[in-house]
PDB file of N, CA and C in Angstrom:
ATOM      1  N   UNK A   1      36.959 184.376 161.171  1.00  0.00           N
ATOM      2  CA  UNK A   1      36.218 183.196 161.621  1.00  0.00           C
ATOM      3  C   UNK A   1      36.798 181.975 160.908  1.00  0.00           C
ATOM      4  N   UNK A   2      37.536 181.583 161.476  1.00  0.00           N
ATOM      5  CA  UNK A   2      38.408 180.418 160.673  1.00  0.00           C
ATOM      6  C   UNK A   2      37.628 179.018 161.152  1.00  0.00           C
ATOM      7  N   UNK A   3      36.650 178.970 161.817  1.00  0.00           N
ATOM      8  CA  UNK A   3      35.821 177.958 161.870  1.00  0.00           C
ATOM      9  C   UNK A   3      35.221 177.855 160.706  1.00  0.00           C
ATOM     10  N   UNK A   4      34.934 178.533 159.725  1.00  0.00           N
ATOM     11  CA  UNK A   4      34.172 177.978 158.060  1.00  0.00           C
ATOM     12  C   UNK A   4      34.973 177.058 157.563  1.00  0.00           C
ATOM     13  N   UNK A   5      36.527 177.627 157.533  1.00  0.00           N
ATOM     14  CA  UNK A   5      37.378 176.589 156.884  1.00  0.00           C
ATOM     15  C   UNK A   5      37.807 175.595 157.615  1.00  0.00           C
ATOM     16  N   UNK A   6      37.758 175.147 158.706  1.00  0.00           N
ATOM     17  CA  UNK A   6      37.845 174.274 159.273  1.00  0.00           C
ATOM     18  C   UNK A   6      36.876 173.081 159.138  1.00  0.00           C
ATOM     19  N   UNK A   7      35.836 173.595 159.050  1.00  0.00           N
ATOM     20  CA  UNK A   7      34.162 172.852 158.923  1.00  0.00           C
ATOM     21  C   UNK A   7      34.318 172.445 157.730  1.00  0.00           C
ATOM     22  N   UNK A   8      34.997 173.053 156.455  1.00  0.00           N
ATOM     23  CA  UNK A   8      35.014 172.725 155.111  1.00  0.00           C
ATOM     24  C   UNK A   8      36.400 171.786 155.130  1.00  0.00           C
ATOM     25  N   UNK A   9      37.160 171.498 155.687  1.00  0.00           N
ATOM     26  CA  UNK A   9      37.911 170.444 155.499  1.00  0.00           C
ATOM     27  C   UNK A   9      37.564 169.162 156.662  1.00  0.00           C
ATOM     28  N   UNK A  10      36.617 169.633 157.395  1.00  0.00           N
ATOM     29  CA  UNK A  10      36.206 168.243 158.310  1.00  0.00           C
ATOM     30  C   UNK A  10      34.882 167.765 157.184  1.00  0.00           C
ATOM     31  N   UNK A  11      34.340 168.455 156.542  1.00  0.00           N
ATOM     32  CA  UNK A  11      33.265 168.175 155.688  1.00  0.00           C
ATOM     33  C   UNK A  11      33.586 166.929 154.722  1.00  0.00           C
ATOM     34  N   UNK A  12      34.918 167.386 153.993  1.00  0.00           N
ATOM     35  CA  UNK A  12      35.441 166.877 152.846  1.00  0.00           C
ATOM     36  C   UNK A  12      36.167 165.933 153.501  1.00  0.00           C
ATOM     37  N   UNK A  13      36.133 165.564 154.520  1.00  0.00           N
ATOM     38  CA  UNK A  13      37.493 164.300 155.073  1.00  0.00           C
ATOM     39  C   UNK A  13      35.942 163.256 155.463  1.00  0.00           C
ATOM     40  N   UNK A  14      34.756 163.748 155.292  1.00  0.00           N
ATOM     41  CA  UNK A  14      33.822 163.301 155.989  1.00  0.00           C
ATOM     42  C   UNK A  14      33.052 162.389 155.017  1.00  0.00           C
ATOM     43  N   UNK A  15      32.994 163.226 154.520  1.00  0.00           N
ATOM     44  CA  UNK A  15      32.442 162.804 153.009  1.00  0.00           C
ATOM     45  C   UNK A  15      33.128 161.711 152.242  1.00  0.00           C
ATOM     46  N   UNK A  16      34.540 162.085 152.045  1.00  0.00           N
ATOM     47  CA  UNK A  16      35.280 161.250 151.519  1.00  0.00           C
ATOM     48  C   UNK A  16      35.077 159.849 152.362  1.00  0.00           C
ATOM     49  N   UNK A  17      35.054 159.887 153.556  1.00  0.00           N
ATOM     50  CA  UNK A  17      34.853 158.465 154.566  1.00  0.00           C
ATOM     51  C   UNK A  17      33.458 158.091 153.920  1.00  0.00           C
ATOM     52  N   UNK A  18      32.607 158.784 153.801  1.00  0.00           N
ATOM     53  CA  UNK A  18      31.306 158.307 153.886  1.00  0.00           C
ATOM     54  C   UNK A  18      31.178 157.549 152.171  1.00  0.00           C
ATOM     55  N   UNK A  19      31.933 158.084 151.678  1.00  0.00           N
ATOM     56  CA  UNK A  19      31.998 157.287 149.946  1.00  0.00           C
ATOM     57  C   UNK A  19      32.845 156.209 150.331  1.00  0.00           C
ATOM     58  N   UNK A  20      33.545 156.220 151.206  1.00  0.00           N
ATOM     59  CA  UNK A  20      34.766 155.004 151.289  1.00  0.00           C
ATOM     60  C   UNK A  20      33.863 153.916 151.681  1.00  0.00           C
ATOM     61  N   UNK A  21      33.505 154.156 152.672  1.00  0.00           N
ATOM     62  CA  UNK A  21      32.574 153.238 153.284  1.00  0.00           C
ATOM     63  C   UNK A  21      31.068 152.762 152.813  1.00  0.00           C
ATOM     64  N   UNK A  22      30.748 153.256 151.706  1.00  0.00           N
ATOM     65  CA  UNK A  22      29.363 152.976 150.986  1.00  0.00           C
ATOM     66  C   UNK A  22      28.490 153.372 151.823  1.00  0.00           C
ATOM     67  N   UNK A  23      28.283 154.341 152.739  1.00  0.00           N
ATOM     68  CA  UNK A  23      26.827 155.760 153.734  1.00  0.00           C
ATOM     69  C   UNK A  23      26.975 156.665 152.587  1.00  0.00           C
ATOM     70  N   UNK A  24      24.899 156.760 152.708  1.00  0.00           N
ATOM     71  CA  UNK A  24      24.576 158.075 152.126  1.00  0.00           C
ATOM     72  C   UNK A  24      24.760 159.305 152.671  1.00  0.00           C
ATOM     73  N   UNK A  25      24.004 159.463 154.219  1.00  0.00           N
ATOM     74  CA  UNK A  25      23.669 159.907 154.774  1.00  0.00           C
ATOM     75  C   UNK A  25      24.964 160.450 156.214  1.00  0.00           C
ATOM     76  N   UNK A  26      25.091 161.095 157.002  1.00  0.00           N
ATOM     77  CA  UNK A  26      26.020 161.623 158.074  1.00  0.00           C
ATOM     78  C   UNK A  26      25.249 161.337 159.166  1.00  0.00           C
ATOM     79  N   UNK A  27      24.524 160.414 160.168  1.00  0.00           N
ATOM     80  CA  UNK A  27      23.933 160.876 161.039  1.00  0.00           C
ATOM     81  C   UNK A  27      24.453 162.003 162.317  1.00  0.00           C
ATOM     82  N   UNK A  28      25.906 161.589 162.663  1.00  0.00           N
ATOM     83  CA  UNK A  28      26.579 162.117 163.706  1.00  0.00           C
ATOM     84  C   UNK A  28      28.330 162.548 163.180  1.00  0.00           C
ATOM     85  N   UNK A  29      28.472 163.689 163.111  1.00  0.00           N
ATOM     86  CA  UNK A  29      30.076 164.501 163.350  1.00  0.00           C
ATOM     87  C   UNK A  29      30.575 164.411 164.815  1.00  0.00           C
ATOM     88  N   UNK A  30      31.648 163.953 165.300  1.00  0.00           N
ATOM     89  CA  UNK A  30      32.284 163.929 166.441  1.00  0.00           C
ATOM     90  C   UNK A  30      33.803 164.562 166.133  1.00  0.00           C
ATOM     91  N   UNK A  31      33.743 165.987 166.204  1.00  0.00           N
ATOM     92  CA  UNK A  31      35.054 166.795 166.353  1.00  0.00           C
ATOM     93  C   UNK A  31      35.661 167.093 167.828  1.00  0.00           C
ATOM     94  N   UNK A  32      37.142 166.445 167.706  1.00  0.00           N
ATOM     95  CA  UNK A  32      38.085 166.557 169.227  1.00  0.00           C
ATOM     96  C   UNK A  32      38.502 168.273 168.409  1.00  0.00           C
ATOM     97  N   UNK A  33      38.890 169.196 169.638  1.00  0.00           N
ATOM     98  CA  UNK A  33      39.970 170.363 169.275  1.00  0.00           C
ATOM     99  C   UNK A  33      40.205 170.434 170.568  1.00  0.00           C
ATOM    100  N   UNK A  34      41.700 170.907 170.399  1.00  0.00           N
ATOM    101  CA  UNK A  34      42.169 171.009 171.563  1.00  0.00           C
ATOM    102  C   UNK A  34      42.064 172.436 171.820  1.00  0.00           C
ATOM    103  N   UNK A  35      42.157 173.140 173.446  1.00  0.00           N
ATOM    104  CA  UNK A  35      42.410 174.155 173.833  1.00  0.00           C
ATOM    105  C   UNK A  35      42.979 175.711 172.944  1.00  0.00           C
ATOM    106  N   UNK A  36      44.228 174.855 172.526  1.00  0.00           N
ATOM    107  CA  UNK A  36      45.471 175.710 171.895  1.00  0.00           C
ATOM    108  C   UNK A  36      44.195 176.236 170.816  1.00  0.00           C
ATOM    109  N   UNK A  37      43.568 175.801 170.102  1.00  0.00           N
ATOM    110  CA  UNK A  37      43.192 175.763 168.856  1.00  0.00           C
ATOM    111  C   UNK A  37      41.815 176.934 168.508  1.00  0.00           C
ATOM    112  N   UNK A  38      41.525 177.697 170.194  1.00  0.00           N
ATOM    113  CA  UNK A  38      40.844 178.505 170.262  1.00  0.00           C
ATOM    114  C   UNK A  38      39.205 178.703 169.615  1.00  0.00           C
ATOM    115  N   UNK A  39      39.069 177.936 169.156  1.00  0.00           N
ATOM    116  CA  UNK A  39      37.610 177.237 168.434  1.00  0.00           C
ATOM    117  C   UNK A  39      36.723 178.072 169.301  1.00  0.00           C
ATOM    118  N   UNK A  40      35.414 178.828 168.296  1.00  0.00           N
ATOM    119  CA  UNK A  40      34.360 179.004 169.384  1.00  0.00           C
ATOM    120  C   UNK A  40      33.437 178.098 168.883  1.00  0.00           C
ATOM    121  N   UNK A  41      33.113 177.453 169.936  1.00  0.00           N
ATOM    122  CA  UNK A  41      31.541 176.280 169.589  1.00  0.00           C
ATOM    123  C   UNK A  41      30.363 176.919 168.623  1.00  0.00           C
ATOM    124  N   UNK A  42      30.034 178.112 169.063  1.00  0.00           N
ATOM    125  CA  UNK A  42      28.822 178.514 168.542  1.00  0.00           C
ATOM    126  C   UNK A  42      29.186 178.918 166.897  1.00  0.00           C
ATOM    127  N   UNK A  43      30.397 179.044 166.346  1.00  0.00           N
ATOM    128  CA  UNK A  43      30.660 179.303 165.185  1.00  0.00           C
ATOM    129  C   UNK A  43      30.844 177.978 164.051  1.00  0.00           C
ATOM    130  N   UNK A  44      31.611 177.094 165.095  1.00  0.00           N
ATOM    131  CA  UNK A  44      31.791 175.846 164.835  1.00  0.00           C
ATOM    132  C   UNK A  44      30.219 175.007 164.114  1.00  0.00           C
ATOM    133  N   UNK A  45      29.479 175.146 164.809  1.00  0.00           N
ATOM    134  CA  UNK A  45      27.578 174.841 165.039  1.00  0.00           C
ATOM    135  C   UNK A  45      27.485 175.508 163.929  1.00  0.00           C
ATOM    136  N   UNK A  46      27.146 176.876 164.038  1.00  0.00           N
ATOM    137  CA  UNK A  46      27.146 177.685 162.797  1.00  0.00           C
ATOM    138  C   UNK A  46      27.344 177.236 161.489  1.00  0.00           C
ATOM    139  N   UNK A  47      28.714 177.058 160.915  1.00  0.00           N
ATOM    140  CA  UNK A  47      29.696 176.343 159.987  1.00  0.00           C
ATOM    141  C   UNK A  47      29.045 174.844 159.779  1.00  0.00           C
ATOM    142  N   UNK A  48      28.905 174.098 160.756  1.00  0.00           N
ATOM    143  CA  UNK A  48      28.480 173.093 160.813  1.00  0.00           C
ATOM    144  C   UNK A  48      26.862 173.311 159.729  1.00  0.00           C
ATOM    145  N   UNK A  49      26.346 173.676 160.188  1.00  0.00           N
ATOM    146  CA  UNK A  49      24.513 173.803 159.994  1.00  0.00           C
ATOM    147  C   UNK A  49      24.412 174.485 158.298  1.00  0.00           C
ATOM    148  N   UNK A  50      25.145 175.087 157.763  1.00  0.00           N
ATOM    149  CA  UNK A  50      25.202 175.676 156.913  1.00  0.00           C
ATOM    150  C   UNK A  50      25.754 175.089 155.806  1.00  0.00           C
ATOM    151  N   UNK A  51      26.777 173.652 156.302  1.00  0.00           N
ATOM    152  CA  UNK A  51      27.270 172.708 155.244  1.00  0.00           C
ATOM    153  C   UNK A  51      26.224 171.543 154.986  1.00  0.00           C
ATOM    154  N   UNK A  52      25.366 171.430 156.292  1.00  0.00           N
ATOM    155  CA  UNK A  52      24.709 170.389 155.913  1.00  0.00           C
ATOM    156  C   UNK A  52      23.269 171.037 155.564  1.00  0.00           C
ATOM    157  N   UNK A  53      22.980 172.365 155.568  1.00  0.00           N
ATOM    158  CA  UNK A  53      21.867 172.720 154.962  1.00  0.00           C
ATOM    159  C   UNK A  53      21.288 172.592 153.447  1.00  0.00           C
ATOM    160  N   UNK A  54      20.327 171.871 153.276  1.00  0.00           N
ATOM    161  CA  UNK A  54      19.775 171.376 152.098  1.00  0.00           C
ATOM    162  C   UNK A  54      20.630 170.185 151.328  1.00  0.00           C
ATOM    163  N   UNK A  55      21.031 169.687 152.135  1.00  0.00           N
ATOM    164  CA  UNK A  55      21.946 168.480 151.613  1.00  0.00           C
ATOM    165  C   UNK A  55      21.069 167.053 151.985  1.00  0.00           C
ATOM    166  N   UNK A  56      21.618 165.645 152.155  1.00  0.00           N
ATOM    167  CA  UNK A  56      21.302 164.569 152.528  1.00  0.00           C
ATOM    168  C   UNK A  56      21.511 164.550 154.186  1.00  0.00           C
ATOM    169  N   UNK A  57      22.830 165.598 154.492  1.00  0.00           N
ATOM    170  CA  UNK A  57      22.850 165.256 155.909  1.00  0.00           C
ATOM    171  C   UNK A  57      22.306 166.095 156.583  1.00  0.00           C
ATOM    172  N   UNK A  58      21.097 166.878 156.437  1.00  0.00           N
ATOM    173  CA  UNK A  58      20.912 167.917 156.682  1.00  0.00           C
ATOM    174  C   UNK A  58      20.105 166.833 158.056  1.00  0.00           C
ATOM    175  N   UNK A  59      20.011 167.947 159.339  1.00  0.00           N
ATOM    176  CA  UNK A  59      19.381 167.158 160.637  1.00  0.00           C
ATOM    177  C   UNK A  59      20.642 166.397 161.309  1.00  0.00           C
ATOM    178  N   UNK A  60      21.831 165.896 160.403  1.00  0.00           N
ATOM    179  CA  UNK A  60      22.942 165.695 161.340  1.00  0.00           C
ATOM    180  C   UNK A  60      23.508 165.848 162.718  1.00  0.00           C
ATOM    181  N   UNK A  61      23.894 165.262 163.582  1.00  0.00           N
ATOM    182  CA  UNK A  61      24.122 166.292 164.540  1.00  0.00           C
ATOM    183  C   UNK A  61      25.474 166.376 164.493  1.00  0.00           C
ATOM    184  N   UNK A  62      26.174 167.422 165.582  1.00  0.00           N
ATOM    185  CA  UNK A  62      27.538 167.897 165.400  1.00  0.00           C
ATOM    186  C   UNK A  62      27.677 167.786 167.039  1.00  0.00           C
ATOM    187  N   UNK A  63      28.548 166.972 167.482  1.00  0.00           N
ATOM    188  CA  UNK A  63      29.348 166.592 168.695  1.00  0.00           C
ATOM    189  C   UNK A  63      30.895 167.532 168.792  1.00  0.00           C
ATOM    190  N   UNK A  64      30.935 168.601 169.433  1.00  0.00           N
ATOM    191  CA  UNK A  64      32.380 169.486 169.794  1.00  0.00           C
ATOM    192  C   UNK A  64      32.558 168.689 170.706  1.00  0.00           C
ATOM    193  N   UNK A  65      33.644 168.126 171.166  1.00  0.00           N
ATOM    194  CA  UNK A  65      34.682 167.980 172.082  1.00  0.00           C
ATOM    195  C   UNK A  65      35.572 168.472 172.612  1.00  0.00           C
ATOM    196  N   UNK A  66      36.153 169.423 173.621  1.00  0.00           N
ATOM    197  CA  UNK A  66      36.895 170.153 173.857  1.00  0.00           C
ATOM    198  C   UNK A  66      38.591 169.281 174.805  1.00  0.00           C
ATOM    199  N   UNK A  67      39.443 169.381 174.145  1.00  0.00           N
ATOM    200  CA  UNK A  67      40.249 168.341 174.718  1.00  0.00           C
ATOM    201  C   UNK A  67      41.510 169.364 175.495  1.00  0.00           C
ATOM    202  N   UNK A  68      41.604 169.323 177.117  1.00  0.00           N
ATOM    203  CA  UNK A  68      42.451 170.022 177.909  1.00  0.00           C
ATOM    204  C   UNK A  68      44.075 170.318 177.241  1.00  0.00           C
ATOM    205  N   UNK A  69      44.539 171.759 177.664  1.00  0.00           N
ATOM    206  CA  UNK A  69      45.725 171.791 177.647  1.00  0.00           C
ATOM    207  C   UNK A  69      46.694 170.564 178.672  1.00  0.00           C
ATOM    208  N   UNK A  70      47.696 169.687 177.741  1.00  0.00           N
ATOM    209  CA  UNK A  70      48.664 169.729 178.923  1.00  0.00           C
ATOM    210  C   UNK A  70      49.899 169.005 178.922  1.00  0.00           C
ATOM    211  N   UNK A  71      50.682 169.352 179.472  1.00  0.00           N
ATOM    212  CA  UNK A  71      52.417 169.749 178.917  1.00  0.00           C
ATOM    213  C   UNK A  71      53.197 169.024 179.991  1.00  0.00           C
ATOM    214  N   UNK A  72      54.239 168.772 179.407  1.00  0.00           N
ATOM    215  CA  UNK A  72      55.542 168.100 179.756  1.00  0.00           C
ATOM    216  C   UNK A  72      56.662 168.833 179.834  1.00  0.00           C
ATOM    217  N   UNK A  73      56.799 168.793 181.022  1.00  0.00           N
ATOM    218  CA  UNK A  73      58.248 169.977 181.247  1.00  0.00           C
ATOM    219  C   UNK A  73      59.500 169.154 180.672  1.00  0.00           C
ATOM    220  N   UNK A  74      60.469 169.873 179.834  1.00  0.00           N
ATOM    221  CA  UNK A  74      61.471 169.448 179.001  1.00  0.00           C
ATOM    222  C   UNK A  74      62.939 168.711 179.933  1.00  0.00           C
ATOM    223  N   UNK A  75      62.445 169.757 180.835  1.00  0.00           N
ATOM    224  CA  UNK A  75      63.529 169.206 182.353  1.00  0.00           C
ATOM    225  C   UNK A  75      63.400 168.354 182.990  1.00  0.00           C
ATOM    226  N   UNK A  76      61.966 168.562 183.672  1.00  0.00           N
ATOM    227  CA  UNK A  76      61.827 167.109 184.725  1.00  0.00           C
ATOM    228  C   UNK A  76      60.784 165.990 184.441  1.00  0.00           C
ATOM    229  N   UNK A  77      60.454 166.107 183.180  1.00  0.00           N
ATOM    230  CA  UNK A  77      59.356 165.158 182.538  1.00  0.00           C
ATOM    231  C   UNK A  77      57.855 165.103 183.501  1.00  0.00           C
ATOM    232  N   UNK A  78      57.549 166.496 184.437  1.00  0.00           N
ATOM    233  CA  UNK A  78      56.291 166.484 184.891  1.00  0.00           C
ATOM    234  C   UNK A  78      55.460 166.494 183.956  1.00  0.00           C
ATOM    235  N   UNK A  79      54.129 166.300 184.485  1.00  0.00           N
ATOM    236  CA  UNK A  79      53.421 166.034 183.286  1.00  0.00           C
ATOM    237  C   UNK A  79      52.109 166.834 183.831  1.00  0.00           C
ATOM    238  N   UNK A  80      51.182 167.881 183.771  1.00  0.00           N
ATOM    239  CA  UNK A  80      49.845 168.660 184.237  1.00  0.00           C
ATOM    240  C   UNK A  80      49.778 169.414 183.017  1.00  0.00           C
ATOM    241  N   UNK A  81      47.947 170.075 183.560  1.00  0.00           N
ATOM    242  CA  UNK A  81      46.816 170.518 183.066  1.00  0.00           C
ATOM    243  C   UNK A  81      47.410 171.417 183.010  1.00  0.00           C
ATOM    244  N   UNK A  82      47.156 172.476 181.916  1.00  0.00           N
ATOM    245  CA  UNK A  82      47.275 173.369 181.997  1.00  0.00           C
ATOM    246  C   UNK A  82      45.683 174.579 181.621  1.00  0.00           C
ATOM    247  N   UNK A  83      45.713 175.638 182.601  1.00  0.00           N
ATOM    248  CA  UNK A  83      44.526 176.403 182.042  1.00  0.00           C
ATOM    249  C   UNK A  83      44.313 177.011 181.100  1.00  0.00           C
ATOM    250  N   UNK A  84      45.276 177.531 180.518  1.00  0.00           N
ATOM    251  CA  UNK A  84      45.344 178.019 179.488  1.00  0.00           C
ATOM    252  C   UNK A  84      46.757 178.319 178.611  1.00  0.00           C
ATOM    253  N   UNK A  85      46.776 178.922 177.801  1.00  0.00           N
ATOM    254  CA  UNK A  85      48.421 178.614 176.872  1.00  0.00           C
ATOM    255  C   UNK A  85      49.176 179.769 177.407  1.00  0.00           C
ATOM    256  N   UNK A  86      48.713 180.379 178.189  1.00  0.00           N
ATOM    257  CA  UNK A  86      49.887 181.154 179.308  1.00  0.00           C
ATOM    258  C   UNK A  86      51.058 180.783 179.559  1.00  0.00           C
ATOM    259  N   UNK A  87      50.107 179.324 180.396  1.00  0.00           N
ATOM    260  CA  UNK A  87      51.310 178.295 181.203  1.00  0.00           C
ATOM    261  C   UNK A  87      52.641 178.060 180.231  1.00  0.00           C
ATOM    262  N   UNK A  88      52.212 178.042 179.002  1.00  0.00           N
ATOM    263  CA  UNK A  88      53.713 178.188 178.151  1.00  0.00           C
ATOM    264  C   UNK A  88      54.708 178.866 178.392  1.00  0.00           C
ATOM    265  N   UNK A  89      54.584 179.703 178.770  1.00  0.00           N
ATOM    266  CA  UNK A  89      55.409 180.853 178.730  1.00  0.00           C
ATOM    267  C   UNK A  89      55.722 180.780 180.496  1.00  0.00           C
ATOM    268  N   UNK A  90      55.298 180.007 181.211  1.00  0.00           N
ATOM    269  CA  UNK A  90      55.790 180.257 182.803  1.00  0.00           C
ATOM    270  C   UNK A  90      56.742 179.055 183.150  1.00  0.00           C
ATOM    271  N   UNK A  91      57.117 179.008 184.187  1.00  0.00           N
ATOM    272  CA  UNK A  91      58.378 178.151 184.901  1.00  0.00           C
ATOM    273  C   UNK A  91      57.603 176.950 185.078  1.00  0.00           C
ATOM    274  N   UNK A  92      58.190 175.653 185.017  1.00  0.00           N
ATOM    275  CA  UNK A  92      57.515 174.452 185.550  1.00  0.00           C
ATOM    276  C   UNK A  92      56.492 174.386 186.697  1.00  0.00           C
ATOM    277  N   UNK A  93      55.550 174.136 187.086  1.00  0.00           N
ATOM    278  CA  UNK A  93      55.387 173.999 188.607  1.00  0.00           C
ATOM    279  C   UNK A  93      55.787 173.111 189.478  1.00  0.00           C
ATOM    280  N   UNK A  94      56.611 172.227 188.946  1.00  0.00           N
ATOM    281  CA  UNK A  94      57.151 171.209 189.452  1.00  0.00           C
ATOM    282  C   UNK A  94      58.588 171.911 189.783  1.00  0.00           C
ATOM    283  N   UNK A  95      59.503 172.057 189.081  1.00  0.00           N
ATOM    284  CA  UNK A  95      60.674 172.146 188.982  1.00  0.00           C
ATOM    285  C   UNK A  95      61.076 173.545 189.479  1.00  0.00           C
ATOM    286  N   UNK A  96      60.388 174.535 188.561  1.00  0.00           N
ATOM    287  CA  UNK A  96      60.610 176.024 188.752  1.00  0.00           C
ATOM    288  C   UNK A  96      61.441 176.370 187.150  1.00  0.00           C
ATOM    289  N   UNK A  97      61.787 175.680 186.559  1.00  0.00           N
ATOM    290  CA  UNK A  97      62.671 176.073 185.572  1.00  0.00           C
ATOM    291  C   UNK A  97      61.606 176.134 183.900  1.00  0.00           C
ATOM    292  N   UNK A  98      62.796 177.264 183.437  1.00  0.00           N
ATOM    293  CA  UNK A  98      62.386 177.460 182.013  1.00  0.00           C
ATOM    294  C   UNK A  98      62.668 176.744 180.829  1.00  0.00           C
ATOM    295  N   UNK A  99      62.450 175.393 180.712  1.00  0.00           N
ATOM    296  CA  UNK A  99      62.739 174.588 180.127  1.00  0.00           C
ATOM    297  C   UNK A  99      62.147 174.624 178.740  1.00  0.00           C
ATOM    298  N   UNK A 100      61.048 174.467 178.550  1.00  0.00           N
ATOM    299  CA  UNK A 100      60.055 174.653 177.851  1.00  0.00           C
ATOM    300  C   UNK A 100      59.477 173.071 178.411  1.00  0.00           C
ATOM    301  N   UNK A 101      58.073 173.336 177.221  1.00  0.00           N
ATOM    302  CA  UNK A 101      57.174 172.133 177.310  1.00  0.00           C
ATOM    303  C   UNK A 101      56.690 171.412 176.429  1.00  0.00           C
ATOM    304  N   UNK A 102      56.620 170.274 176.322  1.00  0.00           N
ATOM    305  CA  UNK A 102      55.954 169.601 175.648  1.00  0.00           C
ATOM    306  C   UNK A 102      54.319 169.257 175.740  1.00  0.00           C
ATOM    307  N   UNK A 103      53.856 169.934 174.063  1.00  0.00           N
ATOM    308  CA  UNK A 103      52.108 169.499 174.134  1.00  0.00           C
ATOM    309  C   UNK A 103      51.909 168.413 174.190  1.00  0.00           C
ATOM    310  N   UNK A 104      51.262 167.758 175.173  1.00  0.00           N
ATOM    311  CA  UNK A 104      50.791 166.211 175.072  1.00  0.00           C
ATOM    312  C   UNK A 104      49.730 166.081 174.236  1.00  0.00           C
ATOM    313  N   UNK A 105      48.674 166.837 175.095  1.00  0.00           N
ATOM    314  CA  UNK A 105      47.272 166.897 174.417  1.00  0.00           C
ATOM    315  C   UNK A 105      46.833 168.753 174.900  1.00  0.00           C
ATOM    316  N   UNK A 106      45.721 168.908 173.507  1.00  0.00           N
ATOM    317  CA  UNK A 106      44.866 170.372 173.712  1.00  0.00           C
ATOM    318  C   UNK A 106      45.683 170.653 172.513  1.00  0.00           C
ATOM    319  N   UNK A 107      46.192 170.215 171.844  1.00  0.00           N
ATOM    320  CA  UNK A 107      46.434 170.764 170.353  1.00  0.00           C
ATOM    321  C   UNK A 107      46.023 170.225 169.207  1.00  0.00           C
ATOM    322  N   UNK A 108      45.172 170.607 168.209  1.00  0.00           N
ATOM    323  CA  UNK A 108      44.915 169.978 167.094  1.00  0.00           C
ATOM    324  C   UNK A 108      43.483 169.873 167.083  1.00  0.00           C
ATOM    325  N   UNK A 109      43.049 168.931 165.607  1.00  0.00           N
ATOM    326  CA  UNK A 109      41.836 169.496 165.267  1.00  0.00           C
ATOM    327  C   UNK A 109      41.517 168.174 164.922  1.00  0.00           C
ATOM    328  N   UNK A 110      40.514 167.117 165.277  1.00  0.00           N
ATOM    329  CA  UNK A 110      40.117 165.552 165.166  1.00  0.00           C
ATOM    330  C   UNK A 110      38.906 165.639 164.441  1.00  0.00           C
ATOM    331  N   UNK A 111      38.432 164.701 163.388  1.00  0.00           N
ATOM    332  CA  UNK A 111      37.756 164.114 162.944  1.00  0.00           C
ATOM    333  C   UNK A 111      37.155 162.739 163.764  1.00  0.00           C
ATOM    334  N   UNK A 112      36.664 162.536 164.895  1.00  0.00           N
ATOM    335  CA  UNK A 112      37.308 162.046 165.892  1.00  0.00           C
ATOM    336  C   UNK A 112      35.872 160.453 165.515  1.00  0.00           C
ATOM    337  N   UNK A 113      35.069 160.927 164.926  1.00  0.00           N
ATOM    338  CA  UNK A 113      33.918 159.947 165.098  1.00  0.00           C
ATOM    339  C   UNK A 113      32.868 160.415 163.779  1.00  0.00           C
ATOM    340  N   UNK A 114      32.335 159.722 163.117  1.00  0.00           N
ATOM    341  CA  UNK A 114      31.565 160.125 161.916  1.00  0.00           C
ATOM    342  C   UNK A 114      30.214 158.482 162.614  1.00  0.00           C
ATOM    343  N   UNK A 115      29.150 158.779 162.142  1.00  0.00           N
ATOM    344  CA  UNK A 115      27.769 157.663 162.425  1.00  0.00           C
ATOM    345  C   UNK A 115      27.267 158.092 160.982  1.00  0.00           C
ATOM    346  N   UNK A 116      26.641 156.877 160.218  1.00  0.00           N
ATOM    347  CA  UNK A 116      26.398 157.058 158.627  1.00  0.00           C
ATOM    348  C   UNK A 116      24.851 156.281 158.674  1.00  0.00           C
ATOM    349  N   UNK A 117      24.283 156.504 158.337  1.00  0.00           N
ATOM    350  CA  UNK A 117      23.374 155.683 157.524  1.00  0.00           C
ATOM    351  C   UNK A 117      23.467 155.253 155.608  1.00  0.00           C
TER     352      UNK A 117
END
């Protein structure tokens, strides 16, 4: 469950903002992850609820964002959705060729929005 440690370094990037900025309190977490990054929400929540239990931010809420796969063929610079990280491994749909692809977006892990009191 690699959502604990994930939650524990969005915690500490959170926190650290919230001292930067002179907030006691967290009202709202807004985490982007992309596709690639396989996240389950309900663990995420989980992780979430358990950092802010018995703390100041406890009642916080936690905003997941789920942000689409989608890639750039290396050949013909198409640019689509992809459903899932399959599509990596298949031929352009544009082109037909095995070029590879470029991740645009659906990869990575955002700190994307913090609300403080």
């Amino acid at each position: 469950m690699h959502e604990i440690s994930l939650m524990s370094d969005i915690m500490r990037i959170a926190e650290e903002e919230l001292a930067r900025h002179g907030g006691h309190r967290l009202t709202l977490v807004r985490v982007r992850y992309g596709t690639l990054n396989q996240i389950v929400p309900d663990a995420m929540r989980m992780a979430f609820d358990s950092f802010v239990a018995g703390t100041a931010h406890e009642g916080a809420c936690l905003e997941l964002v789920e942000e689409p796969l989608q890639l750039g063929c290396r050949s013909c610079g198409e640019k689509f959705e992809a459903a899932s990280r399959e599509a990596l491994f298949r031929p352009c749909p544009s082109c037909g060729r095995f070029a590879g692809f470029e991740c645009l977006t659906g990869d990575g892990i955002f700190l994307d929005h913090l609300e403080a009191e």
